[in-house]
N, C-alpha and C. Protein backbone atom coordinates (compact mmCIF):
# COMPACT_ATOMS: atom_id res chain seq x y z
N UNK A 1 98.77 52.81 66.85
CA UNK A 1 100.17 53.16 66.82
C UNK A 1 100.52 53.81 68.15
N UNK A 2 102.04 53.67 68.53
CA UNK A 2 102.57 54.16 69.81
C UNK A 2 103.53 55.07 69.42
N UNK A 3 103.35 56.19 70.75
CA UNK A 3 104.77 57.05 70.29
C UNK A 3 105.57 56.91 71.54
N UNK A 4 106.46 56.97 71.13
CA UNK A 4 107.57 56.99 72.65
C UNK A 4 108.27 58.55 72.19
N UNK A 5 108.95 58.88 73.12
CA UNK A 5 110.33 59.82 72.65
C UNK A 5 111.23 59.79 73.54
N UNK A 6 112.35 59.83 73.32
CA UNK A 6 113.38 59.81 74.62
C UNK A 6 114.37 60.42 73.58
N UNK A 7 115.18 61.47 74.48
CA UNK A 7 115.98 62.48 74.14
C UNK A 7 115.98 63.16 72.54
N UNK A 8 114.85 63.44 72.72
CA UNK A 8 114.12 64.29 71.13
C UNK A 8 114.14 63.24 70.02
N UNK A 9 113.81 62.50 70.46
CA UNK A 9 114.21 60.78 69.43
C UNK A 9 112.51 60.49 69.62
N UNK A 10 111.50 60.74 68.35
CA UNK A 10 110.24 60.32 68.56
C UNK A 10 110.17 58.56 67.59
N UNK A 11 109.78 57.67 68.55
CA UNK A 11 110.03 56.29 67.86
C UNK A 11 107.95 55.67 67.87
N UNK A 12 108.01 55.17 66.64
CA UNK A 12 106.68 54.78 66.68
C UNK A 12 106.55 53.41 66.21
N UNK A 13 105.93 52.61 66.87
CA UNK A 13 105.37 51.59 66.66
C UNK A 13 104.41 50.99 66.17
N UNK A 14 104.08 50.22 64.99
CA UNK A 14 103.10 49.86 64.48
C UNK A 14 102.57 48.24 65.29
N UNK A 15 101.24 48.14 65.47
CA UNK A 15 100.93 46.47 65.75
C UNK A 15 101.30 46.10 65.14
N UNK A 16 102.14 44.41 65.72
CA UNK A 16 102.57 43.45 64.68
C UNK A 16 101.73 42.98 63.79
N UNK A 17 102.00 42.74 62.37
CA UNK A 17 100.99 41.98 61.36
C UNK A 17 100.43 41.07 62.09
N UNK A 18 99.89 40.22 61.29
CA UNK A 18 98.52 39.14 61.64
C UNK A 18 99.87 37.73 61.92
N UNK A 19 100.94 38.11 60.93
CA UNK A 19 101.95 36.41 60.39
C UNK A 19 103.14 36.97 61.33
N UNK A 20 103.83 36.15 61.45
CA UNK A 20 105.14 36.34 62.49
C UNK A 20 106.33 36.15 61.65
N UNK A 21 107.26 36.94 61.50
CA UNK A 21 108.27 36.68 60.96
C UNK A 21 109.50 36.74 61.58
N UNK A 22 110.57 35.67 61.52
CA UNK A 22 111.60 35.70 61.95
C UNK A 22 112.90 35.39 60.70
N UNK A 23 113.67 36.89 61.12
CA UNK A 23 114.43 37.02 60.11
C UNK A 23 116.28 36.72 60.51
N UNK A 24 116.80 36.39 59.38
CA UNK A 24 118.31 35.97 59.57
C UNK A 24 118.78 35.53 58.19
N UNK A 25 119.41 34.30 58.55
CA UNK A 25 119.55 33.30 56.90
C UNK A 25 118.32 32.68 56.90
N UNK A 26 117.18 32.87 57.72
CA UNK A 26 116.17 31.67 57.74
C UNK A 26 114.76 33.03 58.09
N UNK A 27 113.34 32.71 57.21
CA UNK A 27 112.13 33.42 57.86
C UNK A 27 111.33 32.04 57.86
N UNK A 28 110.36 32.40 58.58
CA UNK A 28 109.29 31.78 59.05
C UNK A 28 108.06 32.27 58.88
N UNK A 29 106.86 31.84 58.20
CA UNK A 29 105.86 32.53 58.38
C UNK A 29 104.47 31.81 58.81
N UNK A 30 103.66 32.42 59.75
CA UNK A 30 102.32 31.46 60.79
C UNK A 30 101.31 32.24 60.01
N UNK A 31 100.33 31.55 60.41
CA UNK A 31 99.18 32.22 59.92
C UNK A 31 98.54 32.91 61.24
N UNK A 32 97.46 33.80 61.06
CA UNK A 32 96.44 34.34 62.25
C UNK A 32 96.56 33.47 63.79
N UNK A 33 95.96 31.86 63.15
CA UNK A 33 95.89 31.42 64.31
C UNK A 33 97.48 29.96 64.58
N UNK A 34 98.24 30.98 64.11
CA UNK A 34 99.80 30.16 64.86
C UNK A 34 99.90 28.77 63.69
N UNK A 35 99.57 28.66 62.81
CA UNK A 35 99.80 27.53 61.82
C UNK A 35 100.91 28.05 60.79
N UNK A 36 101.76 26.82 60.73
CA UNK A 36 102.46 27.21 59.71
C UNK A 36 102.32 27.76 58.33
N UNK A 37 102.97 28.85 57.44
CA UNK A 37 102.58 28.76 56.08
C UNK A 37 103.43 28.61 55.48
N UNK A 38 104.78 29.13 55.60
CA UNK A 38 105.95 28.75 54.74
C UNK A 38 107.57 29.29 55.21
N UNK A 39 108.50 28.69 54.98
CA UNK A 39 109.73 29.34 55.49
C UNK A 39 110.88 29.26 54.33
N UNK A 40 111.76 30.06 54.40
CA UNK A 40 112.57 30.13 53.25
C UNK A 40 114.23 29.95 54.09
N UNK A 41 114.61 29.47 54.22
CA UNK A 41 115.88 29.45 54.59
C UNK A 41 116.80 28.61 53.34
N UNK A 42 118.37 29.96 53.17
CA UNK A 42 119.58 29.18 52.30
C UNK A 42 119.04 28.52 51.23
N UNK A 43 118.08 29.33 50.35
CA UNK A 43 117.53 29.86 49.24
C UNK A 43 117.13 28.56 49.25
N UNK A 44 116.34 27.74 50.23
CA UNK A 44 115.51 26.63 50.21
C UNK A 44 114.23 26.97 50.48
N UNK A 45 112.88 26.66 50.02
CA UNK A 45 111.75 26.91 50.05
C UNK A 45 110.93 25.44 50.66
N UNK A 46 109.82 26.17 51.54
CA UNK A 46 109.21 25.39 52.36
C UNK A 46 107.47 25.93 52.52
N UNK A 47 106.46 25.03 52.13
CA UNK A 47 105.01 25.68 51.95
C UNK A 47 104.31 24.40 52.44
N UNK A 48 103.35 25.11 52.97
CA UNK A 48 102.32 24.08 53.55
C UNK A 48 101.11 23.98 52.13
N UNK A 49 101.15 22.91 51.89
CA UNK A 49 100.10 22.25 51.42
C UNK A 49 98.78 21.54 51.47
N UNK A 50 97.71 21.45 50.84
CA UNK A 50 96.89 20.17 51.03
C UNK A 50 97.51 18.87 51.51
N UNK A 51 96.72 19.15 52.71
CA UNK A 51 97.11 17.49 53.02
C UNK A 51 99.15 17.34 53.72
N UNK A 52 99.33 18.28 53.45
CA UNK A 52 101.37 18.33 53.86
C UNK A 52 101.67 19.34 53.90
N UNK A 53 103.24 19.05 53.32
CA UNK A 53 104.46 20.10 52.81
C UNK A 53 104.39 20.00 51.84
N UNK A 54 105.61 21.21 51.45
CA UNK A 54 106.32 20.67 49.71
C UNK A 54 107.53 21.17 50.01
N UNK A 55 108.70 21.15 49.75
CA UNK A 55 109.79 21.42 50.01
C UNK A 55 110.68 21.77 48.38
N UNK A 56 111.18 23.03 48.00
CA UNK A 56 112.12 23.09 47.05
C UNK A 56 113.32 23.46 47.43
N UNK A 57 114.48 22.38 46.72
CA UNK A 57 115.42 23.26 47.16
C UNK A 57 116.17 23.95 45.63
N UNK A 58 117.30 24.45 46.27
CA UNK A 58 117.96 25.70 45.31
C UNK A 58 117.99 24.83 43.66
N UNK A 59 118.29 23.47 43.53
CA UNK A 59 118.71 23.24 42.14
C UNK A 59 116.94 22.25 41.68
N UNK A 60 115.99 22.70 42.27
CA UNK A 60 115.27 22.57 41.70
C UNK A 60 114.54 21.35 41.99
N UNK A 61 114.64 20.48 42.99
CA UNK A 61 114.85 19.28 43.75
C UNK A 61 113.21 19.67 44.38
N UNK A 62 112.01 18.88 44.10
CA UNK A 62 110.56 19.19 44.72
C UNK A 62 110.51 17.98 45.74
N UNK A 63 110.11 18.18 47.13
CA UNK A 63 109.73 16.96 48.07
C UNK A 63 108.84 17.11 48.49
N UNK A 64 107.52 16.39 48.44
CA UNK A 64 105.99 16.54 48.94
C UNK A 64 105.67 15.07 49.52
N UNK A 65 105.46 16.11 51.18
CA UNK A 65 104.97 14.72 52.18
C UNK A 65 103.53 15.56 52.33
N UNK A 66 103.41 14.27 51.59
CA UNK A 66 101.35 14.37 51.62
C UNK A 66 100.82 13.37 52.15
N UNK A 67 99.50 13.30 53.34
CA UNK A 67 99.42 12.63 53.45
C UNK A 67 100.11 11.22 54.11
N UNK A 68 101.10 11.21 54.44
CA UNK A 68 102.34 10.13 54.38
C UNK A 68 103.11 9.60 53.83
N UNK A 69 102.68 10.03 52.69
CA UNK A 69 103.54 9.41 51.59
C UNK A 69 104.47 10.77 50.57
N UNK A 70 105.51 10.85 50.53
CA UNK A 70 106.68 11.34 50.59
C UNK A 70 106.93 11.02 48.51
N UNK A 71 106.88 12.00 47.85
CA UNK A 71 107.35 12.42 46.29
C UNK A 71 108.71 13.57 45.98
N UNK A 72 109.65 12.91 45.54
CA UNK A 72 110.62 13.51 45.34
C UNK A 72 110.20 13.81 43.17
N UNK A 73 110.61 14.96 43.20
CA UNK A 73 110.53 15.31 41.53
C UNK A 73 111.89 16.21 41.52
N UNK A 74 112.10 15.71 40.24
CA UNK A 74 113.19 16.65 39.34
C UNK A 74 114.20 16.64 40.07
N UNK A 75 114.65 15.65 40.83
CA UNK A 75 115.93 15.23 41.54
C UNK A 75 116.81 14.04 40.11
N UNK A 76 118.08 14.84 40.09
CA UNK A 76 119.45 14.48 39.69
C UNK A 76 120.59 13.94 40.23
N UNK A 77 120.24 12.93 41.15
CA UNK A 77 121.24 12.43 42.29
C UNK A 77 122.92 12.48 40.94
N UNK A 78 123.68 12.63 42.27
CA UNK A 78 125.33 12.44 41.88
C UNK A 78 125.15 10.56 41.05
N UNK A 79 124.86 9.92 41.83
CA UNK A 79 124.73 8.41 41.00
C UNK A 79 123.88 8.11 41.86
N UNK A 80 123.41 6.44 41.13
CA UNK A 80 122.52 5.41 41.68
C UNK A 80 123.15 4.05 42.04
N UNK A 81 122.76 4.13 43.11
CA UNK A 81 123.22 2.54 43.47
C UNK A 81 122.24 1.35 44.02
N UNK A 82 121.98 -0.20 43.82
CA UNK A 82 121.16 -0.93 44.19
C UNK A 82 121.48 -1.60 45.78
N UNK A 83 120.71 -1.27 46.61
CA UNK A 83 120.85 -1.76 47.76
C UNK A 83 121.18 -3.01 47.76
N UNK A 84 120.20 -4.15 46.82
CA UNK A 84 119.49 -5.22 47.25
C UNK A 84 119.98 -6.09 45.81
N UNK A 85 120.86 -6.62 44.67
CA UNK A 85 120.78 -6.93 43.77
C UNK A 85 120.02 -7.85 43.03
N UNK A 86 120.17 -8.98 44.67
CA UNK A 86 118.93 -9.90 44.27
C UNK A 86 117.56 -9.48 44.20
N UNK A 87 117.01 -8.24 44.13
CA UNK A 87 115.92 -7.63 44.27
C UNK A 87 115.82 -7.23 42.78
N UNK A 88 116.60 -7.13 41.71
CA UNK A 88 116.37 -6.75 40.58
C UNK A 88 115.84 -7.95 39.92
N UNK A 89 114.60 -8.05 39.04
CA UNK A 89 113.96 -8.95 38.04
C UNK A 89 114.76 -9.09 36.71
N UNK A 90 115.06 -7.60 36.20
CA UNK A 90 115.80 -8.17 35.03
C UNK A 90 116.51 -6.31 34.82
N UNK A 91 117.94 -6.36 33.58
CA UNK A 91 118.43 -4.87 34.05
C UNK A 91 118.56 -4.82 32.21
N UNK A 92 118.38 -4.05 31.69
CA UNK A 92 117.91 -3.44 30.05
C UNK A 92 118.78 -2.39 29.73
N UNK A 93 119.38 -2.36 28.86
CA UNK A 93 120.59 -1.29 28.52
C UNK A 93 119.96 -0.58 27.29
N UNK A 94 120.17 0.42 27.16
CA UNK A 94 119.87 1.37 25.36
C UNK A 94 120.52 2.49 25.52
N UNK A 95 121.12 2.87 24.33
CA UNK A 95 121.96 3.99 23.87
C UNK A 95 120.82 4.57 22.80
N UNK A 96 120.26 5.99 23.40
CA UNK A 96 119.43 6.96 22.50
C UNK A 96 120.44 8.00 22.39
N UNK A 97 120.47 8.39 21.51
CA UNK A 97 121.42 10.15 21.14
C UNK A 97 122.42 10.18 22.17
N UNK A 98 123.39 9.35 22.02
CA UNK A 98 124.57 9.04 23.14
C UNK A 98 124.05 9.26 24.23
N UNK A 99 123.17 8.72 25.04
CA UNK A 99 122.73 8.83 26.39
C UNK A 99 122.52 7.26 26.54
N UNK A 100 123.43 6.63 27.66
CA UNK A 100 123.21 5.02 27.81
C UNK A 100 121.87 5.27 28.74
N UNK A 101 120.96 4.53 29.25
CA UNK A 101 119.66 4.38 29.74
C UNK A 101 119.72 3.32 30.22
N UNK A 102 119.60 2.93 31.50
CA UNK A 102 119.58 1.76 32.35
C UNK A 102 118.35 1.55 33.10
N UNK A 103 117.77 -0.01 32.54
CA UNK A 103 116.26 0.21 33.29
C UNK A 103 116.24 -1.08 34.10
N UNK A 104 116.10 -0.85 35.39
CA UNK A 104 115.50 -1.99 36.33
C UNK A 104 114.13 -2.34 36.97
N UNK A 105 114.06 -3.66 36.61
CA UNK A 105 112.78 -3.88 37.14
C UNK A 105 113.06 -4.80 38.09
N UNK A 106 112.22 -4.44 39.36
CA UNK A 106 112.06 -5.27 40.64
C UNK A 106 111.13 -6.41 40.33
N UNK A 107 111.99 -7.87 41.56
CA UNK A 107 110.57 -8.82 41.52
C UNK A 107 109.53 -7.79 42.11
N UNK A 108 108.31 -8.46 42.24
CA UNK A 108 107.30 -8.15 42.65
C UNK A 108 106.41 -6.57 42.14
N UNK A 109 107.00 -6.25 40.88
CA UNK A 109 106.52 -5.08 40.33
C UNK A 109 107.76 -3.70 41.10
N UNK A 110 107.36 -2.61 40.23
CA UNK A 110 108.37 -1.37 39.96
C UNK A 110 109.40 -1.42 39.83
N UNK A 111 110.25 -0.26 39.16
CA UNK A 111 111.47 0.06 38.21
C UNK A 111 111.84 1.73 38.18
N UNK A 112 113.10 1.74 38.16
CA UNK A 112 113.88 2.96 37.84
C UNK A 112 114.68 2.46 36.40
N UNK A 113 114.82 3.95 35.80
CA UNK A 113 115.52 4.23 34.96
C UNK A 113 116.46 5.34 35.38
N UNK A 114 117.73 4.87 34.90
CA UNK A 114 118.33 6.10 35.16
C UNK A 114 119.54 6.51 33.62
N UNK A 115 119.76 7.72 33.51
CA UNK A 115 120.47 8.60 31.58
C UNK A 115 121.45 8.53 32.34
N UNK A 116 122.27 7.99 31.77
CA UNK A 116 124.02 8.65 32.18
C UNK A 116 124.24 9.30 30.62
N UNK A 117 125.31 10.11 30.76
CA UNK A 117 125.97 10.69 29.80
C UNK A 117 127.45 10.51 29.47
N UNK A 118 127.70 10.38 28.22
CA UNK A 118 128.84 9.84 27.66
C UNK A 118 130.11 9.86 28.73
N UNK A 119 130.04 11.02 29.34
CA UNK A 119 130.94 11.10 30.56
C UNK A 119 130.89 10.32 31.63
N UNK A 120 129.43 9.76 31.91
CA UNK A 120 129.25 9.06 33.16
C UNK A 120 128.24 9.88 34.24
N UNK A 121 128.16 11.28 34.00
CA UNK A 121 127.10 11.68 34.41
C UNK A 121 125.33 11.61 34.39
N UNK A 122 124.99 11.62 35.75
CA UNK A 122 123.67 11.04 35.72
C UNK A 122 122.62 12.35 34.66
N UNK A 123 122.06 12.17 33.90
CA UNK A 123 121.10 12.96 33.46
C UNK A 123 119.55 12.82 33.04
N UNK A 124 119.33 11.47 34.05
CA UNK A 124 118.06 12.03 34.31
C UNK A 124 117.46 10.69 35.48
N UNK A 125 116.60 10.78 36.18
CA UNK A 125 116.67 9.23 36.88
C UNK A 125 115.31 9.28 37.42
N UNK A 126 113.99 8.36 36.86
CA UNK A 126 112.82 8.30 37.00
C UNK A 126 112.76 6.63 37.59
N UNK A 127 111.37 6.54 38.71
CA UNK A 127 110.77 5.40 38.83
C UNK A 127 109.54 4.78 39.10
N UNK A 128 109.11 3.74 39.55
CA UNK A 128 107.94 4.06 40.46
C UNK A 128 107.54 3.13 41.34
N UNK A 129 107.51 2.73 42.29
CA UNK A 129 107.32 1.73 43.40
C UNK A 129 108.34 1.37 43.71
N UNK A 130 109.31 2.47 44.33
CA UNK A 130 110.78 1.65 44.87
C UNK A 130 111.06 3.08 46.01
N UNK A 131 111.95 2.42 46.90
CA UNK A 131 112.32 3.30 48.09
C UNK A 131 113.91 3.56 47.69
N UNK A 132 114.18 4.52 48.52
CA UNK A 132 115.01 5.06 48.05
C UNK A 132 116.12 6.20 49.04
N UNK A 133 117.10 6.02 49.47
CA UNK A 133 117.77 7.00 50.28
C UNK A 133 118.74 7.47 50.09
N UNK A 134 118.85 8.83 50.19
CA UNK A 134 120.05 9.69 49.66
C UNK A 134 120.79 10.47 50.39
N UNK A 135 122.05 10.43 50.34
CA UNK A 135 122.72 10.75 51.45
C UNK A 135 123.27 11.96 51.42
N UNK A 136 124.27 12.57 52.20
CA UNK A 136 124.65 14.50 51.69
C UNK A 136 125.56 14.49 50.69
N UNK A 137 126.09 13.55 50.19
CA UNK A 137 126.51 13.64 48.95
C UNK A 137 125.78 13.79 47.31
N UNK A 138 124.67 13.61 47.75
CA UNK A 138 123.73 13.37 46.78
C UNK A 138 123.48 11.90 45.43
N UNK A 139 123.70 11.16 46.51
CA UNK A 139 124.08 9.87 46.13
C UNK A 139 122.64 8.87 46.23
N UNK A 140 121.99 8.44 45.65
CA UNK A 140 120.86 7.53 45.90
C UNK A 140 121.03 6.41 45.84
N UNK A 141 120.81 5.47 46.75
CA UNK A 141 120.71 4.03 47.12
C UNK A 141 119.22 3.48 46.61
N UNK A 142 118.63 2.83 46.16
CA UNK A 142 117.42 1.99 45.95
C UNK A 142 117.08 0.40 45.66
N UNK A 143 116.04 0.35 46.15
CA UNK A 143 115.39 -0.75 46.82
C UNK A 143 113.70 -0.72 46.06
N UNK A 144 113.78 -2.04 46.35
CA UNK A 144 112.39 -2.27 45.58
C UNK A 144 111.11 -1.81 46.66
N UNK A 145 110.44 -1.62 46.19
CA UNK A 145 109.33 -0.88 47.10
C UNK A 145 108.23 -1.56 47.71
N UNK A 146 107.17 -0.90 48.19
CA UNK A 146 106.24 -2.50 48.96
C UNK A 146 104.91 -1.91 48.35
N UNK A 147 104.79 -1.15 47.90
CA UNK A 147 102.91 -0.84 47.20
C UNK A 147 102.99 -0.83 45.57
N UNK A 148 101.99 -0.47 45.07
CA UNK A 148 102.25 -0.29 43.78
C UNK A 148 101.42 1.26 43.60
N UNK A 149 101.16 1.76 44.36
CA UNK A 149 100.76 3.42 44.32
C UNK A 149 101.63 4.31 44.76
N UNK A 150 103.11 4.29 44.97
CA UNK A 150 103.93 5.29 45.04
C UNK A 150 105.08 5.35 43.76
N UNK A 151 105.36 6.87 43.75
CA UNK A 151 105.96 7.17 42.43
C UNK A 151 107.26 8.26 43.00
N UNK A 152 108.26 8.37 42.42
CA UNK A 152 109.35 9.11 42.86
C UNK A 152 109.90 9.81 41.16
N UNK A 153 110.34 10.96 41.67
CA UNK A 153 110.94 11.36 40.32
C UNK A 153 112.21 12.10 40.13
């Protein structure tokens, strides 16, 4: 520890911790040797993982780039839309407990489902082998996918 004093003002300094923090609407935190560990900015959360990231944001929205390959969970887009129509194999309608359920399946393997609600709101939208882009509206576009080992949720 350091002491300074200037005009009967005794100020002391502790060494900085081991992690670096930078504070505002946004922190940052490194480890010992300067590696990232996690940052929180505009009540969005950000952690280093095995192998990646993971990214949460405020309504609960999980994004994990692992590896290269990129998992969205517990995302509620505003709506869904099909990029590609001729890309759909066949499209399946069902009404469970007033929730219509729309299921598409791509040629060449994978499918989304997505719950609307009596209103038209999306309430719930799962798939797996399809790409997918969403814009700041929270709007998802999708497309049939090219592997059969990726999953989105």
């Amino acid at each position: 520890m350091s002491n300074h004093k200037k005009n009967d003002v005794t100020i002391e300094c502790e060494p900085a911790p081991p992690r670096l923090e930078v504070e505002a609407e946004t922190i940052v935190q490194w480890d010992d040797q300067g590696m990232f560990m996690e940052a929180h900015s505009y009540d969005n959360f950000v952690e280093r993982s095995e192998g990646g990231v993971r990214g949460i944001r405020p309504d609960g929205v999980t994004i994990s780039m692992i590896d290269g390959d990129i998992t969205i969970e517990n995302l509620i887009p505003k709506s869904v839309g099909i990029r590609d129509i001729s890309e759909i194999e066949s499209l399946a309608v069902r009404t469970v407990d007033q929730t219509r359920i729309y299921r598409m399946d791509f040629f060449d393997g994978g499918d989304i489902e997505v719950a609307h609600s009596q209103d038209g709101q999306v309430k719930g939208f799962t798939g797996r082998n399809f790409n997918q882009t969403l814009n700041q509206n929270n709007e998802a576009i999708v497309s049939r996918g090219h592997s059969t080992n990726h999953q989105a949720h």
